[in-house]
Protein backbone atom coordinates (compact mmCIF):
# COMPACT_ATOMS: atom_id res chain seq x y z
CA UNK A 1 -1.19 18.00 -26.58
CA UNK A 2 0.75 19.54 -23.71
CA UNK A 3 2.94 21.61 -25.30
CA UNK A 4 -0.02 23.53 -26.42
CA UNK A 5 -0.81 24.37 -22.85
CA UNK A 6 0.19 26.96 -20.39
CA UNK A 7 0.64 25.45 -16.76
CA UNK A 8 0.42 28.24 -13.88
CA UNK A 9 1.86 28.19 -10.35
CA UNK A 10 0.58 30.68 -7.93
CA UNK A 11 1.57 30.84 -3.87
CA UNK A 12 3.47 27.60 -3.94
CA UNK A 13 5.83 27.66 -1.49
CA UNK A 14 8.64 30.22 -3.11
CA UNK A 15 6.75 30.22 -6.51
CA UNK A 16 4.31 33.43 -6.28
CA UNK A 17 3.50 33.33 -9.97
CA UNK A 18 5.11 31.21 -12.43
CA UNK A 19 3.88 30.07 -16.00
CA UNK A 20 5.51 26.83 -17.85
CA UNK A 21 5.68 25.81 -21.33
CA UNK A 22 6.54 22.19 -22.11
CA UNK A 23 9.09 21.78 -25.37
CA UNK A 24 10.64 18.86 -26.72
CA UNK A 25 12.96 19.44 -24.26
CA UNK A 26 11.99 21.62 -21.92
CA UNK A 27 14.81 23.13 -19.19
CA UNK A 28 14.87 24.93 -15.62
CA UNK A 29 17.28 27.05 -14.19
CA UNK A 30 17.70 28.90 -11.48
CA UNK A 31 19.72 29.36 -7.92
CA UNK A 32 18.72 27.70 -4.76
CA UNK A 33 15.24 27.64 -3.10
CA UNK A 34 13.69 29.07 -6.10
CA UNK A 35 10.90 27.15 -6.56
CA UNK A 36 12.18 24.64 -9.34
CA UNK A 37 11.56 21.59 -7.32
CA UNK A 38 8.17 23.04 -6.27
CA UNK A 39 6.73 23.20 -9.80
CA UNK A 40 8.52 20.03 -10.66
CA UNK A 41 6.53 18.12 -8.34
CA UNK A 42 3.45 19.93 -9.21
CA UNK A 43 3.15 19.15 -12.50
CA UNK A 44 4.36 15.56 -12.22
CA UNK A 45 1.66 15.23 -10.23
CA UNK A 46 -1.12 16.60 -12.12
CA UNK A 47 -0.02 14.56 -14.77
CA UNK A 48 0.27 11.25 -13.08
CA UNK A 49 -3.45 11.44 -11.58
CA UNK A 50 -4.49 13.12 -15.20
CA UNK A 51 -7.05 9.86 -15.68
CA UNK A 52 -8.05 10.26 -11.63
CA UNK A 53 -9.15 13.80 -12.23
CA UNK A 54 -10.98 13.73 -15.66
CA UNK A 55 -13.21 10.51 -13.94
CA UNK A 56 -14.17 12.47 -10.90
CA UNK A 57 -15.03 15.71 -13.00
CA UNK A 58 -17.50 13.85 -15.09
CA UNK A 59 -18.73 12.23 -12.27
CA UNK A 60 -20.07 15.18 -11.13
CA UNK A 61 -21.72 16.49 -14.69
CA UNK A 62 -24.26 13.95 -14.66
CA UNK A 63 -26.91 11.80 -11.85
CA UNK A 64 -26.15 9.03 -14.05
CA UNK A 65 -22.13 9.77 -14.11
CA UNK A 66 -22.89 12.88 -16.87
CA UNK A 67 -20.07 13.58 -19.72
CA UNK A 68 -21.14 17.10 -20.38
CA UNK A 69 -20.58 19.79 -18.65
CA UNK A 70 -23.88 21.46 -19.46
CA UNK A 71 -26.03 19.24 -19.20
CA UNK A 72 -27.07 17.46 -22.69
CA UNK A 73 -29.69 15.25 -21.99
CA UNK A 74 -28.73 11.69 -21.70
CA UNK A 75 -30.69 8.40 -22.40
CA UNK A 76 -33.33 6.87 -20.22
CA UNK A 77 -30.62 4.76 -17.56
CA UNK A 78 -27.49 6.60 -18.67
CA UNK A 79 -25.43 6.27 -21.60
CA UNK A 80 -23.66 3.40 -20.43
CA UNK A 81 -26.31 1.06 -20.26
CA UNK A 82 -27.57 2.59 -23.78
CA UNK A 83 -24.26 1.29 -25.52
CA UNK A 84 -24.57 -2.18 -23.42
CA UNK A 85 -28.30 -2.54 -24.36
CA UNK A 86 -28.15 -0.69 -27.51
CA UNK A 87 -24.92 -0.58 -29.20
CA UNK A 88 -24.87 2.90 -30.11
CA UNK A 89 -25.89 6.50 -29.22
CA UNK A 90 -26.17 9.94 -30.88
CA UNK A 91 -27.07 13.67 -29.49
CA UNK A 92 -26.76 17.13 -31.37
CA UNK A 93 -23.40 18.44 -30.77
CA UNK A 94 -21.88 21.55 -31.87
CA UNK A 95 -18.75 23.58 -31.71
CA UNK A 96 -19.68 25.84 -28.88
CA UNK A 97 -20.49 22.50 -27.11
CA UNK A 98 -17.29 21.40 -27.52
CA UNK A 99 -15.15 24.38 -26.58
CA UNK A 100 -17.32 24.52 -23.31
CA UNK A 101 -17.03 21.02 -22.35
CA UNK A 102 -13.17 20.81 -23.11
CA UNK A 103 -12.89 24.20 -21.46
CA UNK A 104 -14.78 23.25 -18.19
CA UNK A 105 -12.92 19.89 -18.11
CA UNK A 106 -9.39 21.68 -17.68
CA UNK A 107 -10.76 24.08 -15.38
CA UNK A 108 -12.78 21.53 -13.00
CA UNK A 109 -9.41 19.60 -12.97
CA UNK A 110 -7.03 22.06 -11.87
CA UNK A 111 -9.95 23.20 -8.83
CA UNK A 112 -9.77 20.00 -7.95
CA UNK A 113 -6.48 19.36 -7.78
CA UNK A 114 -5.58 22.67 -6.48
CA UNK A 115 -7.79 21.86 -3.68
CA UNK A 116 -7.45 18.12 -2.91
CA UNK A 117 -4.48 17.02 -4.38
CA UNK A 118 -1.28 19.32 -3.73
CA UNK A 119 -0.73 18.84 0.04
CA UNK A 120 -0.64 15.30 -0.69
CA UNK A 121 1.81 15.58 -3.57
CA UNK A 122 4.90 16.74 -0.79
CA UNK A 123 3.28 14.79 1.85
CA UNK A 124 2.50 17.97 3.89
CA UNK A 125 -0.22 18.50 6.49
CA UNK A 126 -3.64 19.25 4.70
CA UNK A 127 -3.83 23.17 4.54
CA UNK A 128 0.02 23.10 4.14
CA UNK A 129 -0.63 24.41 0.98
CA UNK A 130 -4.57 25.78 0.86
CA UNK A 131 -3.50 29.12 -0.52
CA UNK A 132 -1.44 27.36 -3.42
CA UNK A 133 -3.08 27.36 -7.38
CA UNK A 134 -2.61 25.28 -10.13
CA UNK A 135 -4.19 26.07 -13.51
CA UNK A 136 -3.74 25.65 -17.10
CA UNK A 137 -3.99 27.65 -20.19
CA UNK A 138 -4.62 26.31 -23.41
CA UNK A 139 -2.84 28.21 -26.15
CA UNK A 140 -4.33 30.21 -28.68
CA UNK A 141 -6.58 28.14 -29.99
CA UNK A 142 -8.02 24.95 -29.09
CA UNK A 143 -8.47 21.98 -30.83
CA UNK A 144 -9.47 22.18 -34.86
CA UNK A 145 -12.70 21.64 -35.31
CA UNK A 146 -14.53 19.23 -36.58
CA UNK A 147 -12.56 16.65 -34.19
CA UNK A 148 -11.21 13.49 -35.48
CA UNK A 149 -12.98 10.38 -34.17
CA UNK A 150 -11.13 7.05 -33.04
CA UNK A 151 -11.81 3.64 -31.78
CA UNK A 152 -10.20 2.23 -28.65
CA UNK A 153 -10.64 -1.29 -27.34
CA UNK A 154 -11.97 -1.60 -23.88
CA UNK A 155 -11.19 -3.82 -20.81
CA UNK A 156 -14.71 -5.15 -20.48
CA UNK A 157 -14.38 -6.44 -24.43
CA UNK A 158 -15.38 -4.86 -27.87
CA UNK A 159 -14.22 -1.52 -29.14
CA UNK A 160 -15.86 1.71 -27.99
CA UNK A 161 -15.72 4.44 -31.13
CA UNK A 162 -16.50 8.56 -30.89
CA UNK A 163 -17.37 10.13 -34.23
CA UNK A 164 -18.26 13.56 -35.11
CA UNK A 165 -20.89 14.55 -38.34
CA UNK A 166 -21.75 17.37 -39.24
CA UNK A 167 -24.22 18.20 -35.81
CA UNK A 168 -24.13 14.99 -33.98
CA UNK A 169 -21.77 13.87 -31.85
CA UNK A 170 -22.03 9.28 -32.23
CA UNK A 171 -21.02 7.18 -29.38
CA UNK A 172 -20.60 3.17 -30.59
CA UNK A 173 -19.79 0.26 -28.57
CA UNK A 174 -19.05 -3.05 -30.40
CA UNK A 175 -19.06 -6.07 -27.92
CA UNK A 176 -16.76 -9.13 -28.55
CA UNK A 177 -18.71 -11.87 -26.95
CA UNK A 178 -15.36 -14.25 -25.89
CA UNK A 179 -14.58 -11.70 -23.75
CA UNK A 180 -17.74 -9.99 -22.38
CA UNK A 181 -18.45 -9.92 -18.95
CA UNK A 182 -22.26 -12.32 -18.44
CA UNK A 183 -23.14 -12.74 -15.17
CA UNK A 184 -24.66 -10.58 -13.13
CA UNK A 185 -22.26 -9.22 -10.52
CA UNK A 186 -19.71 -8.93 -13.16
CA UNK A 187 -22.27 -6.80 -14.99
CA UNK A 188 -22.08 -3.92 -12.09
CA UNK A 189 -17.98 -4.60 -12.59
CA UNK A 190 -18.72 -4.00 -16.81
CA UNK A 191 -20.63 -1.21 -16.10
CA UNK A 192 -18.05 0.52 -14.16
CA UNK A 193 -15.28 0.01 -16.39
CA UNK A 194 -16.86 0.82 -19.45
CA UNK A 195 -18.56 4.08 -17.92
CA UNK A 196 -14.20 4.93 -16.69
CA UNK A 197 -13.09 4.05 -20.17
CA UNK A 198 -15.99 6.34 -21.83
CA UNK A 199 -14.95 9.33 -19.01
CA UNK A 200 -11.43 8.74 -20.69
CA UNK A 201 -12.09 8.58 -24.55
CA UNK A 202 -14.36 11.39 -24.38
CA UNK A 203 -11.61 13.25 -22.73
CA UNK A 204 -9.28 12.35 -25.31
CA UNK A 205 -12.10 13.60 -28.00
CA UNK A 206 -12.41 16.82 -26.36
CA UNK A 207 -8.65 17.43 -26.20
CA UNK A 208 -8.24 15.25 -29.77
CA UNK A 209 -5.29 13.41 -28.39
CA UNK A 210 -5.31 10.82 -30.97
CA UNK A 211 -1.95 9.60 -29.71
CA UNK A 212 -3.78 9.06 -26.11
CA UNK A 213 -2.02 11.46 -23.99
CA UNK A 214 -2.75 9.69 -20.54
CA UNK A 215 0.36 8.74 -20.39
CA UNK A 216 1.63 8.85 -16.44
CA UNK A 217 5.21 11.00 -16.60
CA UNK A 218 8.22 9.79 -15.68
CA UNK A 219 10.19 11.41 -12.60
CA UNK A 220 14.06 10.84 -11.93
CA UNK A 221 14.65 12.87 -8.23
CA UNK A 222 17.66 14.60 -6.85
CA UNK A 223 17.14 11.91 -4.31
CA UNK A 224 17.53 8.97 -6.89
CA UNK A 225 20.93 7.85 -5.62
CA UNK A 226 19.70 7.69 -1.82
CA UNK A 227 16.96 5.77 -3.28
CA UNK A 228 18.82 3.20 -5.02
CA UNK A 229 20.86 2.74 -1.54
CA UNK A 230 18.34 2.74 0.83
CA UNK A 231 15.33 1.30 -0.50
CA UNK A 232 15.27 -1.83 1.28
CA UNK A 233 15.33 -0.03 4.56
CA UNK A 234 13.26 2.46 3.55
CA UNK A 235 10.28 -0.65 2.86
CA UNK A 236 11.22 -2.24 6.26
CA UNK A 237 10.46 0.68 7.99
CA UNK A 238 6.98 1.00 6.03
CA UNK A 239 6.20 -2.79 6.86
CA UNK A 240 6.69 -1.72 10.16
CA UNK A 241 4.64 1.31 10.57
CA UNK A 242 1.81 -0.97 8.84
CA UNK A 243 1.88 -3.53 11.78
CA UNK A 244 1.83 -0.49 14.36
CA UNK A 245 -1.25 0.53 12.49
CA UNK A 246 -2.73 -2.71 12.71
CA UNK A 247 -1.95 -3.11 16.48
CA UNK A 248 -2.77 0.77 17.29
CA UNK A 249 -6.63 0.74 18.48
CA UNK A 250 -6.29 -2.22 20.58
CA UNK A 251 -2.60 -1.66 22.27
CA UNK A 252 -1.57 2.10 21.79
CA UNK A 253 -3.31 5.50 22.67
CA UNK A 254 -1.34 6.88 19.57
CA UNK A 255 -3.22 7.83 16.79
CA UNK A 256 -3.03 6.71 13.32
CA UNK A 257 -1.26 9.77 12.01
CA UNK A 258 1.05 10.29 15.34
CA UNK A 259 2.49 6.36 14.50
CA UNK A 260 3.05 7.65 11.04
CA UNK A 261 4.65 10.57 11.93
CA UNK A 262 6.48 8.75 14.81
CA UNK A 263 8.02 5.99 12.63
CA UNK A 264 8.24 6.95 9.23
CA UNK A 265 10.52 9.73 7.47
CA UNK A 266 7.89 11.68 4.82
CA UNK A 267 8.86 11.52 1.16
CA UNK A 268 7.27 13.64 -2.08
CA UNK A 269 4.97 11.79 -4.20
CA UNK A 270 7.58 11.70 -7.11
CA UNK A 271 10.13 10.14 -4.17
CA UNK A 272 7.44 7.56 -3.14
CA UNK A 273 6.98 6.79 -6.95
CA UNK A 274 10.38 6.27 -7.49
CA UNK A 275 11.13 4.23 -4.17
CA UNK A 276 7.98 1.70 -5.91
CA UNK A 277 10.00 1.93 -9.14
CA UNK A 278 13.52 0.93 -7.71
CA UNK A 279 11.73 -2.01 -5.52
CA UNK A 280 10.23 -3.35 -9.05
CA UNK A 281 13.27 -2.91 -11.24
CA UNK A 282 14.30 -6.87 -9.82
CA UNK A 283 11.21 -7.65 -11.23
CA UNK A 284 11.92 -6.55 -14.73
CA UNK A 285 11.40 -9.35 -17.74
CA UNK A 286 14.89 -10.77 -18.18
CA UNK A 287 14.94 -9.84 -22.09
CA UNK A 288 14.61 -6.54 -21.13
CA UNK A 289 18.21 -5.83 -19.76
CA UNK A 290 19.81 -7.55 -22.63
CA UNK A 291 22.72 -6.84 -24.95
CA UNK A 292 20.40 -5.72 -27.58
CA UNK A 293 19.59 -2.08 -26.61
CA UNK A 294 18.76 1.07 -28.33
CA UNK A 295 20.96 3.74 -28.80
CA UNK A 296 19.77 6.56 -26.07
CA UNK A 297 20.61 2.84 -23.58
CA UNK A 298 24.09 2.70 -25.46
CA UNK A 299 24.84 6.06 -25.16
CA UNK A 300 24.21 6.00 -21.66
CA UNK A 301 26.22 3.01 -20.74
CA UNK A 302 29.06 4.96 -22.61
CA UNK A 303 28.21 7.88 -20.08
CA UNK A 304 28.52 5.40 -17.06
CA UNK A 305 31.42 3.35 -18.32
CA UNK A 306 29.57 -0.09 -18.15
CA UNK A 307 26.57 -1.45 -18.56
CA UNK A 308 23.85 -2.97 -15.59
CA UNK A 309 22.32 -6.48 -15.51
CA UNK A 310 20.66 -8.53 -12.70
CA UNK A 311 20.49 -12.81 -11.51
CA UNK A 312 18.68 -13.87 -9.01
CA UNK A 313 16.55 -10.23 -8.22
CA UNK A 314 19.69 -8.48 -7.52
CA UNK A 315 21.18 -5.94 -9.75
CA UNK A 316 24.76 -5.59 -10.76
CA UNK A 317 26.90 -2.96 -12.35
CA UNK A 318 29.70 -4.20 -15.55
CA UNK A 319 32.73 -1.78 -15.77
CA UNK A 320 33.92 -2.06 -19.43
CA UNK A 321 37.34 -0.66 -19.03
CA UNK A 322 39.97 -2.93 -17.46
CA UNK A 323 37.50 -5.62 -17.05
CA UNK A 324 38.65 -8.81 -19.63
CA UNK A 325 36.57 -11.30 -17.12
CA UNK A 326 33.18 -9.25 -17.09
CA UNK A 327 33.77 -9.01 -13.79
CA UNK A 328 29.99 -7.94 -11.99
CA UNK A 329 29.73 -5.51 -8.94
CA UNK A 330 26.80 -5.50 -7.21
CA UNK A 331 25.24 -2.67 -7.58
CA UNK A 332 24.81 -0.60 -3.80
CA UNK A 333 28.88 -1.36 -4.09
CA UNK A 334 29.41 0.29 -7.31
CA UNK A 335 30.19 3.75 -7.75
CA UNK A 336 28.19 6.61 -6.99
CA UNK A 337 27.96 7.77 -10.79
CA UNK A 338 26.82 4.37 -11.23
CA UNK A 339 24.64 3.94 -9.07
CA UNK A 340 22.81 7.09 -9.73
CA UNK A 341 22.45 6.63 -13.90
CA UNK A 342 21.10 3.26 -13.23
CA UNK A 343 17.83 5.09 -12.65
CA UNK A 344 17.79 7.01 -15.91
CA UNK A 345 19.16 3.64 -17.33
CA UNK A 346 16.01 1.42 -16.28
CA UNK A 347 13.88 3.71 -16.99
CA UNK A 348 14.91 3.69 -20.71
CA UNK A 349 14.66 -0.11 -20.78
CA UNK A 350 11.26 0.22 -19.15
CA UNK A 351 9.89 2.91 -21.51
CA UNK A 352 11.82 2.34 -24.49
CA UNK A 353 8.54 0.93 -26.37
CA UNK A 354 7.29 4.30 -25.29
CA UNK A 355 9.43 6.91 -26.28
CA UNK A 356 6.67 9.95 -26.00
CA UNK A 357 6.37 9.51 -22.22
CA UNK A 358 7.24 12.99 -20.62
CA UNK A 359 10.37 12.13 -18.83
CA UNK A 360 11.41 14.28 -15.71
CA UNK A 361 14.87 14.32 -14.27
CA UNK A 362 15.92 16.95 -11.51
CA UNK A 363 19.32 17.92 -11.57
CA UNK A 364 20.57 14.89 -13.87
CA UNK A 365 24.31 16.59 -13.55
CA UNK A 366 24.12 14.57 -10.12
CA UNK A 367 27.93 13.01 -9.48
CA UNK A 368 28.97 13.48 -12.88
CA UNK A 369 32.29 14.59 -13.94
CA UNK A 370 32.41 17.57 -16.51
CA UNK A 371 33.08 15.81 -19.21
CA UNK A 372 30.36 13.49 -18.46
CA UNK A 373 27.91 16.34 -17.94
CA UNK A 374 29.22 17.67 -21.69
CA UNK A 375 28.07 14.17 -22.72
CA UNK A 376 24.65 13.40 -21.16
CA UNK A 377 23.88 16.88 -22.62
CA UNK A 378 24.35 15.38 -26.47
CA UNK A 379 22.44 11.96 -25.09
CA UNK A 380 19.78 13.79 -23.40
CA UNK A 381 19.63 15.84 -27.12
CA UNK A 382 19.24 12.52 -29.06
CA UNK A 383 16.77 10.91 -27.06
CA UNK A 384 14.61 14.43 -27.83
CA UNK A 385 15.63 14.03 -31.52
CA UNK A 386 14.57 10.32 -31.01
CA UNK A 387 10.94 11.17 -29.83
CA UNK A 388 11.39 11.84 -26.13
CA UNK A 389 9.61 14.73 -24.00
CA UNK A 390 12.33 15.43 -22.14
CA UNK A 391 12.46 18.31 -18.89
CA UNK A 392 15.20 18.74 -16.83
CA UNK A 393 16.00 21.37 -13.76
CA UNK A 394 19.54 22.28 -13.66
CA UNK A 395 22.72 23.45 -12.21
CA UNK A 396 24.98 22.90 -14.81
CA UNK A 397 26.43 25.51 -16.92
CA UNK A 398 28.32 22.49 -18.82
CA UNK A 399 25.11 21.29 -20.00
CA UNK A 400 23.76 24.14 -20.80
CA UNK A 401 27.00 25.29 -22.33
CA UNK A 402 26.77 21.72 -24.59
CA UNK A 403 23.08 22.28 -25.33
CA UNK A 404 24.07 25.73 -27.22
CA UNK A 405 27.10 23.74 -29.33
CA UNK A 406 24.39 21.43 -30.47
CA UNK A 407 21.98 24.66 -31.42
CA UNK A 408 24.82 26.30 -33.11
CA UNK A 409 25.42 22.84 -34.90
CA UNK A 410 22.03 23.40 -36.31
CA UNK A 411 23.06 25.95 -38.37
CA UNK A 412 23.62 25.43 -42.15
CA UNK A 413 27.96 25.02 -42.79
CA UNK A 414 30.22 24.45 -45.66
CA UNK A 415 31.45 20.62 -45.37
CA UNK A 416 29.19 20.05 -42.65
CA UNK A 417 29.81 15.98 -41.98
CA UNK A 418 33.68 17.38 -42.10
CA UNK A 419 33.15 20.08 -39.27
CA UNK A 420 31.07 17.27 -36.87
CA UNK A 421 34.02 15.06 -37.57
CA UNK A 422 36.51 17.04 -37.15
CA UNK A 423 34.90 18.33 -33.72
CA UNK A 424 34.04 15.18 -32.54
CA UNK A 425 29.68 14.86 -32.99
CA UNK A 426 27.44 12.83 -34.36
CA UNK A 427 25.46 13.20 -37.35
CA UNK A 428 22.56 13.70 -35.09
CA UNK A 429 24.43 15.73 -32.31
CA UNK A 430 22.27 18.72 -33.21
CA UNK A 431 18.77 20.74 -32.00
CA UNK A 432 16.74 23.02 -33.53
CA UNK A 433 16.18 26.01 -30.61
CA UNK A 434 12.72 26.28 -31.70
CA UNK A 435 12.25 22.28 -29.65
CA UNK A 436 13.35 23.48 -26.43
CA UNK A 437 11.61 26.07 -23.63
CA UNK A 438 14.27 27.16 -20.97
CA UNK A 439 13.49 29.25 -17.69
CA UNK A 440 15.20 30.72 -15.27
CA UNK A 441 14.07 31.22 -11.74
CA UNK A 442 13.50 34.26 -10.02
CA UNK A 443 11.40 36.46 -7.70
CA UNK A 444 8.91 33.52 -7.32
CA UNK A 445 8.35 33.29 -11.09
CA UNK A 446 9.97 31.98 -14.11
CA UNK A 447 11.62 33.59 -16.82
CA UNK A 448 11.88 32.63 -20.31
CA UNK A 449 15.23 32.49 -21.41
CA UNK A 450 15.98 34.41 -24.61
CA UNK A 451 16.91 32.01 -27.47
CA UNK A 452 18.81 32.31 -30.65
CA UNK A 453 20.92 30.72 -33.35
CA UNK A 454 23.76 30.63 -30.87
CA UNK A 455 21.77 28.98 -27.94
CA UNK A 456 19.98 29.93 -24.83
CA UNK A 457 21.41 32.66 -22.51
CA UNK A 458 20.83 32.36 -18.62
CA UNK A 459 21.42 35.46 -16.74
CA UNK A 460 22.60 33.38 -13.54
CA UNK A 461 25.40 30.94 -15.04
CA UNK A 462 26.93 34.49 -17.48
CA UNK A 463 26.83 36.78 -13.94
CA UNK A 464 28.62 33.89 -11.82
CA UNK A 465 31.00 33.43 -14.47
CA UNK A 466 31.35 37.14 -15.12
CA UNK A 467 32.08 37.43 -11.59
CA UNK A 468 34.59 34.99 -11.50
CA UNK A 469 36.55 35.65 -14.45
CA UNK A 470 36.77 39.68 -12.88
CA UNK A 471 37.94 38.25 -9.70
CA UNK A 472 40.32 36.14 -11.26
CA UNK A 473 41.98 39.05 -13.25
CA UNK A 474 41.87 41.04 -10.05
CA UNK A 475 43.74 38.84 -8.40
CA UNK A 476 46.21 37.69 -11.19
CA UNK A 477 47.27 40.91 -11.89
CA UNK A 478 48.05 42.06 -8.64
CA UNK A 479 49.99 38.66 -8.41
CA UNK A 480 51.58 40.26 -11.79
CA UNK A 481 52.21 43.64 -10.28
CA UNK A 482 53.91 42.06 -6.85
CA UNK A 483 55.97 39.87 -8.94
CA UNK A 484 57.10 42.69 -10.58
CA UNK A 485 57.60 44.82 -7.78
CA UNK A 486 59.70 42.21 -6.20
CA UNK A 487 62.33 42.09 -9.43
């Protein structure tokens, strides 16, 4: 569903006015201080609290927690006490109701975000960012119409279904009595949750996301490696700011927020996320770092030269190449190559049930070799081809560079399986360009980069190498010409 929307930065930070289009795999470019990590953040954001925002939007349609926008009439007590009492529940619905409730969902959200949400995203003071805007577009048409219905099983127990006929939209709710909820203060608790998982089915109707697209993203930082190092300090120094909290109205003058900003360094919401995820990675099912893995896991450990295990809660790194024994390093003493794809790594094991998770990595070219860059490019290209939503913001002109050989190997050849052979791919080692939406950064916006059968151009990575093969020739041929001279 999001890669038929438009998502619009305005007067954030560097980014004036920007406009992004997710692909299969979607890439940004761009020199320093450009804004990339700026929109990065942004949208991870916005779609990590995507449930957060629909709920309190629809809170506010309704006295009774409304889920229209313009006010349909609801039931005598709400509709969530209708389908608890009642079962069921029907009201005239058309297609201009649709289109205005989908419509003033998106817009409500982005407000609302724009307003509450993006200070806290980079941790900044509240108005850091006041003047900032985040919207989205959707594309030229909306969702076909008459919308699909589905069923989706609740948490309170039974199956709550949305239908569309003809004029009327149906709401049904089918209890399951071993689970529901009987007594009476767990009847305000069953109330609640079914009235949240309503909010978030209708929301799916609207957008007719039959795949359920509240899915919360997937961000690997530049700052993953310092992560992976540091974490345990990094949660020592959090326990500690906790107990100055607790101790700070009864034996400090300080202030809540002056102990915070006293004793604790102040990290990006996709940063924080990821510090949670590398503190939980001990915690990870046993079977799930196992010797049976998937390929995008394989052709990762290929990348890294080893493959990553854990005993006891601590996590090791296993070179394969001149290592007979099996010989384990633990991990914060491995390398730093290793250290920093064991956060791609674990993600895959964690998601890999869950391949349509949006997965964010910023600058993934972090301590890799060339040739290693040349071949993340082809894994990062089969995990797309596998299913992935993949976006990346980049440096590299060897992945890029890669990414183009796999759109040329797209192309229809004579003894095809003969060329890949011969050249070294796989079967798979190929992308159509049509899958992928590349930027570049500039003057506060974003650029699309033009595409073709021979790959993706990027103004900044041809000029700097322009620029350096002239110099080079400058200064070989006057090498040439003194050599000469000297004869």
């Amino acid at each position: 569903m999001f890669q038929n929307w438009e998502f619009r930065f305005k007067d954030l930070g560097p980014v004036k006015d920007a406009a992004l289009r997710l692909g299969d795999l979607t890439i940004i470019t761009g020199r320093n201080n450009t804004g990339k990590t700026y929109m990065v953040y942004t949208l991870y954001g916005f779609l990590r609290d995507f449930l957060e925002l629909v709920e309190k939007v629809m809170d506010n349609w309704g006295d009774e927690g409304g889920f229209f926008s313009y006010g349909i009439p609801l039931p005598p007590g709400g509709l969530v006490k209708n389908l608890i009492e009642n079962g069921s529940f029907e009201i005239e619905f058309s297609k201009e109701a649709f289109d205005e409730d989908r419509t003033q969902l998106i817009r409500q959200m982005c407000r609302l975000y724009s307003h509450d949400k993006i200070d806290n995203v980079f941790n900044a003071r509240a108005g850091t960012f006041s003047k900032a805007v985040f919207d989205v577009e959707e594309g030229n048409r909306g969702p076909d119409f008459p919308p699909v219905g589905f069923t989706v099983e609740t948490q309170v127990g039974g199956d709550l279904s949305i239908f569309y006929n003809e004029d009327r939209l149906f709401f049904f709710y089918e209890k399951d009595k071993k689970k529901e909820i009987g007594v009476r203060a767990d009847g305000v608790i069953q109330h609640f949750l079914l009235q949240s998982q309503i909010q978030q089915a209708y929301a799916r109707f609207l957008f007719q996301d039959t795949q359920n697209f509240i899915r919360i993203p997937s961000c690997s930082t530049s700052a993953r490696l310092a992560v992976s190092l540091f974490y345990p300090e990094i949660e020592s120094n959090r326990r500690f700011t906790v107990r100055q909290l607790q101790q700070a109205k009864g034996e400090h003058d300080l202030s809540s927020a002056e102990i915070i900003r006293r004793f604790t360094s102040r990290y990006a919401l996709p940063i924080d996320d990821e510090i949670d995820f590398v503190k939980a990675i001990p915690d990870f099912p046993s079977e799930w770092v196992s010797s049976e893995k998937g390929g995008a896991v394989k052709d990762l450990e290929k990348i890294v030269g080893g493959s990553f295990t854990k005993s006891d809660d601590i996590l090791y790194f296993i070179p394969s190449d001149g290592n007979p024994q099996g010989e384990r390093i633990p991990l914060h003493l491995s390398s730093s190559s290793a250290t920093e794809m064991s956060r791609l790594f674990f993600n895959l094991v964690l998601n890999r049930e869950d391949e349509s998770t949006l997965f964010i990595i910023d600058e993934p070219e972090s301590h890799l070799d060339t040739m290693n860059q040349i071949q993340l490019a082809r894994t990062l290209v089969r995990w797309v081809n596998s299913g992935m939503k993949i976006l990346i913001s980049t440096h590299s002109d060897y992945i890029i560079k890669e990414i183009n050989n796999l759109i040329m190997l797209n192309g229809s050849f004579d003894n095809k399986e003969e060329l890949l052979r011969d050249l070294g791919y796989k079967e798979d080692d190929s992308i159509d360009p049509s899958a992928i939406e590349a930027y570049y950064a500039k003057d506060g916006g974003l650029v699309p980069c033009h595409k073709n059968a021979f790959g993706i151009e990027v103004p900044s990575f041809e000029d700097s190498i322009d620029e350096l093969v002239r110099v080079s020739s400058v200064l070989g041929s006057r090498i040439i010409l003194e050599s000469d001279e000297d004869e």
